[in-house]
C-alpha atoms as a PDB file:
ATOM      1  CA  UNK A   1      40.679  -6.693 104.071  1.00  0.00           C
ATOM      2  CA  UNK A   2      41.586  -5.647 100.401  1.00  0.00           C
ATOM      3  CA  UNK A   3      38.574  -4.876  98.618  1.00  0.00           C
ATOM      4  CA  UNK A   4      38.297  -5.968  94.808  1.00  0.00           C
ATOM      5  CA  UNK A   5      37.146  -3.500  92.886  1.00  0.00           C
ATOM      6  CA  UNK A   6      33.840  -4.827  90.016  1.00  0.00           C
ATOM      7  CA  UNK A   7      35.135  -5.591  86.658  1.00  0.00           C
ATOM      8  CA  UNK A   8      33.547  -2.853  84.196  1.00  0.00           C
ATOM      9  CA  UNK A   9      32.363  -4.236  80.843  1.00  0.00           C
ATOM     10  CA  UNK A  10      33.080  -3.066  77.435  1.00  0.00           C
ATOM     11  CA  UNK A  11      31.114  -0.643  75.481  1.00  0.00           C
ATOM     12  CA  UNK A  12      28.403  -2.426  73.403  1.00  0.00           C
ATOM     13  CA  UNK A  13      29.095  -2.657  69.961  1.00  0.00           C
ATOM     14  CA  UNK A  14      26.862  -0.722  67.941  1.00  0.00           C
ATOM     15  CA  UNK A  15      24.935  -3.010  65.887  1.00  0.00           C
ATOM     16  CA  UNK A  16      22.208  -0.742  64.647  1.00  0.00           C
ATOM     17  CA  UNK A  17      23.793  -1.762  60.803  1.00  0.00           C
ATOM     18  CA  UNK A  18      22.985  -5.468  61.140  1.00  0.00           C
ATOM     19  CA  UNK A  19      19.550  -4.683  61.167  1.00  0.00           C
ATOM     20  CA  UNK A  20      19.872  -3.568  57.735  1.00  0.00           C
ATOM     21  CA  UNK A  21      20.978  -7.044  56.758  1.00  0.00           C
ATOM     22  CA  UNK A  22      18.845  -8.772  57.830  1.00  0.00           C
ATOM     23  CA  UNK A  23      15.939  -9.884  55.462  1.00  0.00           C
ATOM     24  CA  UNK A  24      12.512  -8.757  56.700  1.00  0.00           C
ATOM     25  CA  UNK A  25      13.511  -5.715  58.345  1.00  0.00           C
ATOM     26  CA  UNK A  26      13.213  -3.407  55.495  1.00  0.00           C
ATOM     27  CA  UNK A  27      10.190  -3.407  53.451  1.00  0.00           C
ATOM     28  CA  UNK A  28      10.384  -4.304  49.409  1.00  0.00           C
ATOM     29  CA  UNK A  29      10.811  -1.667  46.955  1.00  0.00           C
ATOM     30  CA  UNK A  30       7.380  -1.454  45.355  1.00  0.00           C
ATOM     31  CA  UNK A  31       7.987  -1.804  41.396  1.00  0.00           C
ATOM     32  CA  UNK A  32       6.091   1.022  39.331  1.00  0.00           C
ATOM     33  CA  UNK A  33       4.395  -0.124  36.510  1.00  0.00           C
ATOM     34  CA  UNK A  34       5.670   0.484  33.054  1.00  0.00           C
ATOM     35  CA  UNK A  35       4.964   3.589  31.764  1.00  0.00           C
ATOM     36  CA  UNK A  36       2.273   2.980  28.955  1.00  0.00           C
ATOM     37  CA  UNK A  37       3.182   4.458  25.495  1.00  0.00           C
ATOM     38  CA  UNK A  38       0.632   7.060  23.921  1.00  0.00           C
ATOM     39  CA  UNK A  39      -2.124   5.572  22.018  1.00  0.00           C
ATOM     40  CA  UNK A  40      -1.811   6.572  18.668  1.00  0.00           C
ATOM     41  CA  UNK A  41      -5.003   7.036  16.123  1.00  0.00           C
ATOM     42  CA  UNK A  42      -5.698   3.967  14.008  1.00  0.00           C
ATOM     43  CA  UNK A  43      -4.824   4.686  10.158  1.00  0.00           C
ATOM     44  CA  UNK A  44      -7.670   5.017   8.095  1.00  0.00           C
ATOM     45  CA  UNK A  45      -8.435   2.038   6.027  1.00  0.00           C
ATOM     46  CA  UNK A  46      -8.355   3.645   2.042  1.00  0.00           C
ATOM     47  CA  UNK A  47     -10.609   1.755   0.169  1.00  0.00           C
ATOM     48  CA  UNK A  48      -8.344   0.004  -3.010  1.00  0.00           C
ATOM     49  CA  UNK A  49     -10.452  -0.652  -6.414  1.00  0.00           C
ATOM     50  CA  UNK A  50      -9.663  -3.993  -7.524  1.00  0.00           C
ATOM     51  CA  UNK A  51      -9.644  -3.474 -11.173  1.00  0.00           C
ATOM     52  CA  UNK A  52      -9.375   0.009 -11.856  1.00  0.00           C
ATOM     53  CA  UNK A  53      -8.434  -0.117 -15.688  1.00  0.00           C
ATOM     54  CA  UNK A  54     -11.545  -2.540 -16.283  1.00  0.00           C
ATOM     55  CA  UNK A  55     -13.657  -0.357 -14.069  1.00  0.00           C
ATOM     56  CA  UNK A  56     -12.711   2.683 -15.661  1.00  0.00           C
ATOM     57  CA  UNK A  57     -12.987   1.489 -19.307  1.00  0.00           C
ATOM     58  CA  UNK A  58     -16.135   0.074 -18.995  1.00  0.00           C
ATOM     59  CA  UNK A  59     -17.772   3.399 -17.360  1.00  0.00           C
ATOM     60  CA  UNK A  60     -16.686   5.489 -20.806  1.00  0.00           C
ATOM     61  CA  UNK A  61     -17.675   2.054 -22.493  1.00  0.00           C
ATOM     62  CA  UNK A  62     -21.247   3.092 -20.870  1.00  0.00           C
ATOM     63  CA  UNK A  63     -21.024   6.741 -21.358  1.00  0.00           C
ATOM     64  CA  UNK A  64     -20.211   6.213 -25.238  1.00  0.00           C
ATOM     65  CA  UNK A  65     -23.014   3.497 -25.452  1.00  0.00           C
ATOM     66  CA  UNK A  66     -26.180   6.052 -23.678  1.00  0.00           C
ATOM     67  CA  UNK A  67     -24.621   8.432 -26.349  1.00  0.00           C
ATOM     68  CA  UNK A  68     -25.098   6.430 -29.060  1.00  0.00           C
ATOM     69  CA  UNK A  69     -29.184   5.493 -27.787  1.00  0.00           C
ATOM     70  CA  UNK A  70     -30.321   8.897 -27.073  1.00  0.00           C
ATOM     71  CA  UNK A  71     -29.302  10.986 -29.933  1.00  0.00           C
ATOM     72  CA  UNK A  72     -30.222  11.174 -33.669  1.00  0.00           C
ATOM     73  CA  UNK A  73     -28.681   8.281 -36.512  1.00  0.00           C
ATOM     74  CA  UNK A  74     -27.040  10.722 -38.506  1.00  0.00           C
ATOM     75  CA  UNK A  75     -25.328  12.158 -35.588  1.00  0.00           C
ATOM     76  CA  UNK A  76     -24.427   8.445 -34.637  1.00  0.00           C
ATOM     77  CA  UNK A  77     -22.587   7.188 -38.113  1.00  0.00           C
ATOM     78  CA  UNK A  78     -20.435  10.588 -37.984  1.00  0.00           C
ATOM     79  CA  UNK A  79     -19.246   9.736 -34.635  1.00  0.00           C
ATOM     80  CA  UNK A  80     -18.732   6.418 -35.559  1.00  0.00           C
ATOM     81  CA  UNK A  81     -17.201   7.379 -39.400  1.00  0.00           C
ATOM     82  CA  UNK A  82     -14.993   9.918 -37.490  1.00  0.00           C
ATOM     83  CA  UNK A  83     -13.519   6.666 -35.428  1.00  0.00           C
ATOM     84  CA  UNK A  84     -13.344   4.132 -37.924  1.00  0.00           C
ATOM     85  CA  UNK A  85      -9.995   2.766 -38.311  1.00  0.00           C
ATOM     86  CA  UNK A  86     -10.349   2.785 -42.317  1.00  0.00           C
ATOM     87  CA  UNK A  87      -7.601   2.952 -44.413  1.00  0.00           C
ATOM     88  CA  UNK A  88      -8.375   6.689 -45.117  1.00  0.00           C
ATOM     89  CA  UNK A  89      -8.086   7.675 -41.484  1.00  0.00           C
ATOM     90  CA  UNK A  90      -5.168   5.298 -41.010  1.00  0.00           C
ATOM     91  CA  UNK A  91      -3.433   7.308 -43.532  1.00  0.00           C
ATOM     92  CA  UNK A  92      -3.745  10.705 -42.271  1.00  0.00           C
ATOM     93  CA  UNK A  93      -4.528  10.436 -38.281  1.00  0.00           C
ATOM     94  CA  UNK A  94      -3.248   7.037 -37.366  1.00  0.00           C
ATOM     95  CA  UNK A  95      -3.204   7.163 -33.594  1.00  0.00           C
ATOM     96  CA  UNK A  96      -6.067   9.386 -33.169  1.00  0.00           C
ATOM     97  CA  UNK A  97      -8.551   7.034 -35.028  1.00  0.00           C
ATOM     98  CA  UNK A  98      -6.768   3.909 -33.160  1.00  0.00           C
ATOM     99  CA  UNK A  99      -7.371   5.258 -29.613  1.00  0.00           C
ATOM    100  CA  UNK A 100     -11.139   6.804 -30.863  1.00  0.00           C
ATOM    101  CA  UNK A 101     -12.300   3.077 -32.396  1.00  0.00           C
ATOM    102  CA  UNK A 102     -12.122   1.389 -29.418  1.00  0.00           C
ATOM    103  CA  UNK A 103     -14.494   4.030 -26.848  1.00  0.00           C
ATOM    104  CA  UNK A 104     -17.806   2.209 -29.149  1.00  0.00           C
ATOM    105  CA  UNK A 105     -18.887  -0.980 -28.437  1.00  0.00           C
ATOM    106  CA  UNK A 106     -20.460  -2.627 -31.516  1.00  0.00           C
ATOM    107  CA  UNK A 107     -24.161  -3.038 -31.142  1.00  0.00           C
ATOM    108  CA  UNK A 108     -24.454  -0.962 -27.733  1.00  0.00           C
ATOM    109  CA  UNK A 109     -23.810  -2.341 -24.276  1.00  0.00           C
ATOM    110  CA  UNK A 110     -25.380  -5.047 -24.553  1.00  0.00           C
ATOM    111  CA  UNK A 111     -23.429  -6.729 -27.147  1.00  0.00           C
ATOM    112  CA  UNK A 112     -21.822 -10.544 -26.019  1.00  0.00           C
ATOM    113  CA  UNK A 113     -18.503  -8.485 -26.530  1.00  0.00           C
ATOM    114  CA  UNK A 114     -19.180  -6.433 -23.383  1.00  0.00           C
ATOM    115  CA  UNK A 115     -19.928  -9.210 -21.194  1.00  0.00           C
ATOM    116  CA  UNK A 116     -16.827 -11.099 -22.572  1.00  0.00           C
ATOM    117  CA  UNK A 117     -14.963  -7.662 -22.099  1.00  0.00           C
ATOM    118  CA  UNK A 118     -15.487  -7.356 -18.140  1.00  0.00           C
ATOM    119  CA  UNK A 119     -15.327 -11.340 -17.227  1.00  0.00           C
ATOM    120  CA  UNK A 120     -12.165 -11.901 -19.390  1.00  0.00           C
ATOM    121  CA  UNK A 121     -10.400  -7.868 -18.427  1.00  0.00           C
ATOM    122  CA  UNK A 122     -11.382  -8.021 -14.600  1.00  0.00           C
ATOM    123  CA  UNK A 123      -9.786 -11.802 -14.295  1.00  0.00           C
ATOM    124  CA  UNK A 124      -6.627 -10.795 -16.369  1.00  0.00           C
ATOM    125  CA  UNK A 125      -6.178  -7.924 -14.646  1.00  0.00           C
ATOM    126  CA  UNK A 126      -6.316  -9.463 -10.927  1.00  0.00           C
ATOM    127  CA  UNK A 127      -3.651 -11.645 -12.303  1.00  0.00           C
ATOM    128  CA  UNK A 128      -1.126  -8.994 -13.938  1.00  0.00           C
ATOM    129  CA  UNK A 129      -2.261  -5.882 -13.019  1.00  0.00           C
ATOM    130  CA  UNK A 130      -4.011  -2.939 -14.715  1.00  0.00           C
ATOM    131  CA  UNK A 131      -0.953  -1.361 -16.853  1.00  0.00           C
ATOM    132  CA  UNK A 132      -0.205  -5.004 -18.225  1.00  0.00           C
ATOM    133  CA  UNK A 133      -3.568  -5.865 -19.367  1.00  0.00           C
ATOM    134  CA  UNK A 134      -3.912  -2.378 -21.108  1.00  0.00           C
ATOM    135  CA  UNK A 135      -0.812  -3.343 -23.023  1.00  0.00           C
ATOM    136  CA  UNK A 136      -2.367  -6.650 -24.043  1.00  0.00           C
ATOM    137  CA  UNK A 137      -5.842  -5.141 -24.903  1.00  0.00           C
ATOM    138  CA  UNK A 138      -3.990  -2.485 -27.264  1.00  0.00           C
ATOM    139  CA  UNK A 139      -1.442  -5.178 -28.877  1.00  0.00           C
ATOM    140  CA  UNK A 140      -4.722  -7.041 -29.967  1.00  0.00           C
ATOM    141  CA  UNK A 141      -7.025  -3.974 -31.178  1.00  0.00           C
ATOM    142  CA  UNK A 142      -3.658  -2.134 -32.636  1.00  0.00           C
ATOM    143  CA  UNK A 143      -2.066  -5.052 -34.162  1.00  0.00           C
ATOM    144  CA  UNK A 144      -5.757  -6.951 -35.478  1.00  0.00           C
ATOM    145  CA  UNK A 145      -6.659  -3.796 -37.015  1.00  0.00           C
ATOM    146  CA  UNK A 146      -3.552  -2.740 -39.130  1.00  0.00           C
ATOM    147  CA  UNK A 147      -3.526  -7.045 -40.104  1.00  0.00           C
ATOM    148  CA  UNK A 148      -6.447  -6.218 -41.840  1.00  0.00           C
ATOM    149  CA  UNK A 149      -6.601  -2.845 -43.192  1.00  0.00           C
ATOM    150  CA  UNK A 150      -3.136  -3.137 -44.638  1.00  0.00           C
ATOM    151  CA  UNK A 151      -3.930  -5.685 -46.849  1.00  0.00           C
ATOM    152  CA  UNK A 152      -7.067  -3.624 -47.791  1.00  0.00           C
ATOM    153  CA  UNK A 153      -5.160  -1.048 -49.062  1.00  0.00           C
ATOM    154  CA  UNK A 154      -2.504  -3.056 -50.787  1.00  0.00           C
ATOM    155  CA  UNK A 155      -5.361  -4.716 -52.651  1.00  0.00           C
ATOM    156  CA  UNK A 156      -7.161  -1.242 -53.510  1.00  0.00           C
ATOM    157  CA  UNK A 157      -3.420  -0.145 -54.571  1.00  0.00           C
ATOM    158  CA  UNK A 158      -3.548  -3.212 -57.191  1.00  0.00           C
ATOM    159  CA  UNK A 159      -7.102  -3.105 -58.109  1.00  0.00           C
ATOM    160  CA  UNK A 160      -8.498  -6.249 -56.733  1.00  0.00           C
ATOM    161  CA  UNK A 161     -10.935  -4.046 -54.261  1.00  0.00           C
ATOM    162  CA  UNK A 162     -13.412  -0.608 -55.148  1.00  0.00           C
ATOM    163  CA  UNK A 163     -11.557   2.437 -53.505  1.00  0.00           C
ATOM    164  CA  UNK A 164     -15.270   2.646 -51.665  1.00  0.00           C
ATOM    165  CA  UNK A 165     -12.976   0.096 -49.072  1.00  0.00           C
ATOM    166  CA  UNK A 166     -10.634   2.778 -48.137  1.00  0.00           C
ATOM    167  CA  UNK A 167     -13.296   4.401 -46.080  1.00  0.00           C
ATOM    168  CA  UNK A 168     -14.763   0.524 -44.538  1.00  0.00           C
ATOM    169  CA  UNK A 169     -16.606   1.496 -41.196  1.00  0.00           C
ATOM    170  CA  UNK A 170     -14.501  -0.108 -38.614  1.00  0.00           C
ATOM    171  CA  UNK A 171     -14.530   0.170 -34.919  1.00  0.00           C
ATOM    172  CA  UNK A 172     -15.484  -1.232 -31.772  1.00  0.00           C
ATOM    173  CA  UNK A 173     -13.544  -3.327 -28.842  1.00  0.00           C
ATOM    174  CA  UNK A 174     -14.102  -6.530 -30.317  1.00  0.00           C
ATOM    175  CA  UNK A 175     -10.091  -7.200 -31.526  1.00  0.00           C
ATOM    176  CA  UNK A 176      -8.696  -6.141 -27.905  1.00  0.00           C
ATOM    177  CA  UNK A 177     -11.063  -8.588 -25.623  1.00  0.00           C
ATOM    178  CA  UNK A 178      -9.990 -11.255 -28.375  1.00  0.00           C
ATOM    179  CA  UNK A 179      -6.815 -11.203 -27.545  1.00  0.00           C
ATOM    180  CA  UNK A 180      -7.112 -10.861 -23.799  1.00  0.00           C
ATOM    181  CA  UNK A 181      -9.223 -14.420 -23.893  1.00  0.00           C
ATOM    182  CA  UNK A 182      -5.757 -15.869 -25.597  1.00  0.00           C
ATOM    183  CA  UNK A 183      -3.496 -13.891 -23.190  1.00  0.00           C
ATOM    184  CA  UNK A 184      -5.754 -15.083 -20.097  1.00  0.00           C
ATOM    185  CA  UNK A 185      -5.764 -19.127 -21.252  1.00  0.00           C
ATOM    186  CA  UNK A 186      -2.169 -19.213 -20.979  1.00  0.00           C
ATOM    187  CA  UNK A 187      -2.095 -18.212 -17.512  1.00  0.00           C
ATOM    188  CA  UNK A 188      -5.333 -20.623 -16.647  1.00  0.00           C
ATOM    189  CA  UNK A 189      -4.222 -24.166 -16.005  1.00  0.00           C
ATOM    190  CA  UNK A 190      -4.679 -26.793 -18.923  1.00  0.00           C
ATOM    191  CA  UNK A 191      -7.854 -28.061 -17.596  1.00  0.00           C
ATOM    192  CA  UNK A 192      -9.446 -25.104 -18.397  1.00  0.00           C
ATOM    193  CA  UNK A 193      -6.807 -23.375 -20.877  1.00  0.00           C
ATOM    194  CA  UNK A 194      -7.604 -25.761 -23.674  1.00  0.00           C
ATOM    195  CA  UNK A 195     -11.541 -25.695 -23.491  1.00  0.00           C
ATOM    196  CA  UNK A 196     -11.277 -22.204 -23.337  1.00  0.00           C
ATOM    197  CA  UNK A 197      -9.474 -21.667 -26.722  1.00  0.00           C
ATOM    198  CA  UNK A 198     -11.220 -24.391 -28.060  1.00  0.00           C
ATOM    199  CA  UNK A 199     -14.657 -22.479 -27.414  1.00  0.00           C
ATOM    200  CA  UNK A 200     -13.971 -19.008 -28.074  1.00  0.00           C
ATOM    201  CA  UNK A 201     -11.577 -20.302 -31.262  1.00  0.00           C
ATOM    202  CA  UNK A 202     -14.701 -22.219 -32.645  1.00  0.00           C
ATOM    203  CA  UNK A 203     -17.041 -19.614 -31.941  1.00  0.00           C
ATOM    204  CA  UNK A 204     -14.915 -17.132 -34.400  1.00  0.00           C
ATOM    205  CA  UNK A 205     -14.238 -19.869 -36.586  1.00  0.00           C
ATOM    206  CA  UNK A 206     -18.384 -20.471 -37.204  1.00  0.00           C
ATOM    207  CA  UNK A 207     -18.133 -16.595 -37.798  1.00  0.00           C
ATOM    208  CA  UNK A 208     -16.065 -16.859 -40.383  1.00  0.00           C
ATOM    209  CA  UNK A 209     -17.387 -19.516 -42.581  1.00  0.00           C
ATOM    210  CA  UNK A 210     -20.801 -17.648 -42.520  1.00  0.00           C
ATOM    211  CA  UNK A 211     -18.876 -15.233 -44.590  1.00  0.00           C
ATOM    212  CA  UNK A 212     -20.541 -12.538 -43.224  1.00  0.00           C
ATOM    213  CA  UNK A 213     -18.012 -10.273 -42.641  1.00  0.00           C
ATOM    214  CA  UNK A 214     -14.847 -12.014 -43.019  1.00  0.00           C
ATOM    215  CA  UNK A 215     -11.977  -9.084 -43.072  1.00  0.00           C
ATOM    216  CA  UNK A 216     -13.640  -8.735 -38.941  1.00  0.00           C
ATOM    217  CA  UNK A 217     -13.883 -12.434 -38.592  1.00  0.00           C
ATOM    218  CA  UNK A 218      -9.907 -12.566 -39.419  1.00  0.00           C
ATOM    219  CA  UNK A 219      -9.239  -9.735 -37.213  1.00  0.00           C
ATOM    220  CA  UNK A 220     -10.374 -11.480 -34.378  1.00  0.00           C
ATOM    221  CA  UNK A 221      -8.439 -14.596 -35.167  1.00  0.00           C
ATOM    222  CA  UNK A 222      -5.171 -12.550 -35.538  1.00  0.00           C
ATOM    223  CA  UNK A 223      -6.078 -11.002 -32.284  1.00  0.00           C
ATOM    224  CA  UNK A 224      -6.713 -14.375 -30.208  1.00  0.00           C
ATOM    225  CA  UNK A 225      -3.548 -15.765 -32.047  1.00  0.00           C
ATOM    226  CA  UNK A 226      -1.838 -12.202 -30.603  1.00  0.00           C
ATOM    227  CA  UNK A 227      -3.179 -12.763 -27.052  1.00  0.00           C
ATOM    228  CA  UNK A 228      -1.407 -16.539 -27.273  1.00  0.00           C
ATOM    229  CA  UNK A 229       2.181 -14.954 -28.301  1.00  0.00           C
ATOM    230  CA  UNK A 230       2.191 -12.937 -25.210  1.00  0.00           C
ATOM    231  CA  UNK A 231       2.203 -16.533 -22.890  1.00  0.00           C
ATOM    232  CA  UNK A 232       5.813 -16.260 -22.851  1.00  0.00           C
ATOM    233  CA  UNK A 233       6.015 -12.779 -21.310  1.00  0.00           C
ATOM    234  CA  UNK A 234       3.510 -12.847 -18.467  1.00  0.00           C
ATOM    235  CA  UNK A 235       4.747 -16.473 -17.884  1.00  0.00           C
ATOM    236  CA  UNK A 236       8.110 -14.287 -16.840  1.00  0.00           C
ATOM    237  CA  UNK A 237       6.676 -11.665 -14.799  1.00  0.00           C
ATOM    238  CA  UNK A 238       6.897 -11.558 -11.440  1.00  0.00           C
ATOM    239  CA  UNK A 239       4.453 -12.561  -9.530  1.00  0.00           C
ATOM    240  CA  UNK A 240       3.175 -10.304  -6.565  1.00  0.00           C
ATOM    241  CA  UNK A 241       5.299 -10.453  -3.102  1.00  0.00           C
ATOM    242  CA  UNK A 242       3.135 -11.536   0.195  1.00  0.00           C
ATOM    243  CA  UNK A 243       3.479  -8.159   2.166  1.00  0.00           C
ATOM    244  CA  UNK A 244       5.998  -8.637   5.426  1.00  0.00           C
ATOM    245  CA  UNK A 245       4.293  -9.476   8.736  1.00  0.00           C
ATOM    246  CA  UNK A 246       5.176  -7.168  11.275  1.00  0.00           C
ATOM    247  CA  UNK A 247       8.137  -8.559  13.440  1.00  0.00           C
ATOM    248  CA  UNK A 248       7.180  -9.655  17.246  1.00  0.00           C
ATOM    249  CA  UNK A 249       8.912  -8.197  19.818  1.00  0.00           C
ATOM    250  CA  UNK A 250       9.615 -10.146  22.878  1.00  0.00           C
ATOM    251  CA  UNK A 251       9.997  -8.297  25.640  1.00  0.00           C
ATOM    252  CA  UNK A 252      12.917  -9.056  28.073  1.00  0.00           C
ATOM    253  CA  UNK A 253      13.089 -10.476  31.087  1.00  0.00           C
ATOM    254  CA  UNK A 254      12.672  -8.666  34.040  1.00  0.00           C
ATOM    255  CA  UNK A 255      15.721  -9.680  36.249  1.00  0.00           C
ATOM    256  CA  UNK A 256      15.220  -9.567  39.775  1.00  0.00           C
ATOM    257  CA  UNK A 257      18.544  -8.648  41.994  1.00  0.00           C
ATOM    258  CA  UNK A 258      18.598 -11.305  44.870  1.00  0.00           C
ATOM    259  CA  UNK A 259      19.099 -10.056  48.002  1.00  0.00           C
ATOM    260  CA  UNK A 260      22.404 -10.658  49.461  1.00  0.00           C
ATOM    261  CA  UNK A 261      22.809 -10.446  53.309  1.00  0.00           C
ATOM    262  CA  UNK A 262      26.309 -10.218  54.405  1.00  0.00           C
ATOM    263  CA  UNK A 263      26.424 -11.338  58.276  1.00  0.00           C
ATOM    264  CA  UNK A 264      28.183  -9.515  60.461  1.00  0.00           C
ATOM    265  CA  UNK A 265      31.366 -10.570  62.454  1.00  0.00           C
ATOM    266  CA  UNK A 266      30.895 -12.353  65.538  1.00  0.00           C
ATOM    267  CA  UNK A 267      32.165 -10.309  67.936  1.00  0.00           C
ATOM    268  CA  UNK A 268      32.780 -11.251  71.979  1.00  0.00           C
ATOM    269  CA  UNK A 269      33.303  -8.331  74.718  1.00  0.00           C
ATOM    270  CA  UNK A 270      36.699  -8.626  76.491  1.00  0.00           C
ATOM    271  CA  UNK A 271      36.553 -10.596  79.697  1.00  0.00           C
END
């Protein structure tokens, strides 16, 4: 009897790389957190003076005013003759004596000109800045004072006035706060523009009926009327830009590859 030999089977296929695909059998990668930046120092904050012309002006305002309290009256009236924008000094040292006159404050510190001179010069300022309300403060003291000095001359020249006018003491800050009350109404709104002008105008009006000492008292007309012509100017200027806000950065999405299992072929040993 023929004996049948026993059918051998095939080789196992090696299947060691399905494992691999198969989800589960490998574990996660483990994502590493984001690498923190350095920490960087936080600026110092630098303290900003609001008003630092108005500040500044009223400390040598001070300093000329304990000057004038503590030391003799002679002394005093040659400080103050030395600064007085007379038509003698506005002759030979013109922009010396300008720039001297206004460092005194008529009738010390606490004259109503020095409270007038830091409400009106610290609002104005916050408004158009220091350099601006400089200019405005000098076109009222510079331009007041020659509007009435020149004619003092003139009328010395003809012999309506004494030549004891060419040496008229004349100083103080009175001219440059007039004309930064008109310069501030016009950037006030009319609600409080008009009662403003109509107030201080009055007030140097009743000055100058009393006759007291009128070539001042028009001075500080001139110099209101000066502050008014510059409301077409700082009606023009540019008013101050909101600083950027720093820009926020969205960070990006974190994208996950999916996982992508490929299945093997099906494969059948050989009968």
């Amino acid at each position: 009897m023929e004996r049948t030999a026993a059918p051998t089977s095939p080789p196992l296929p090696d299947v060691r790389g399905l494992l691999d695909g198969i989800p589960g059998q490998r574990p996660a990668p483990r994502a590493e957190p984001p690498a923190e930046p350095p920490t960087e120092a936080a600026p110092r904050r630098r303290y900003r003076v609001p008003v630092p012309f108005t500040l500044s002006y009223a400390v040598v305002l001070v300093g000329t005013s304990f000057l004038t309290a503590h030391v003799g009256p002679s002394l005093v009236h040659a400080l103050h003759q030395g600064s007085s924008t007379d038509v003698a000094h506005l002759v030979r040292t013109p922009v010396l004596v300008l720039v001297a006159s206004a460092l005194w404050v008529a009738g010390g510190f606490a004259s109503p000109f020095t409270l007038g001179f830091l409400a009106v010069l610290t609002t104005l300022e916050r408004r158009i800045g220091g350099v601006r309300t400089g200019v405005v403060f000098l076109l009222g003291h510079v331009l007041a004072t020659l509007a009435t000095e020149v004619p003092v001359g003139l009328a010395v020249l003809v012999g309506r006035l004494p030549g004891s006018s060419l040496h008229r003491l004349d100083y103080g800050i009175s001219f440059g706060v007039a004309a930064s009350v008109g310069a501030l109404a016009g950037l006030l709104g009319p609600w409080l523009r008009w009662p403003l002008l109509a107030a201080f105008g009055g007030m140097l009006l009743q000055d100058l009926i009393a006759f007291t000492d009128p070539m001042t008292n028009w001075g500080h007309l001139i110099a209101l009327a000066i502050g008014v012509g510059t409301w077409p100017w700082l009606r023009r200027l540019p008013r101050a830009r909101p600083l950027p806000s720093a820009p926020t950065v969205t960070p990006a999405p974190t994208v996950t590859p999916a996982l992508t299992v490929t299945p093997a072929a099906d494969r059948h040993p050989g009968r």
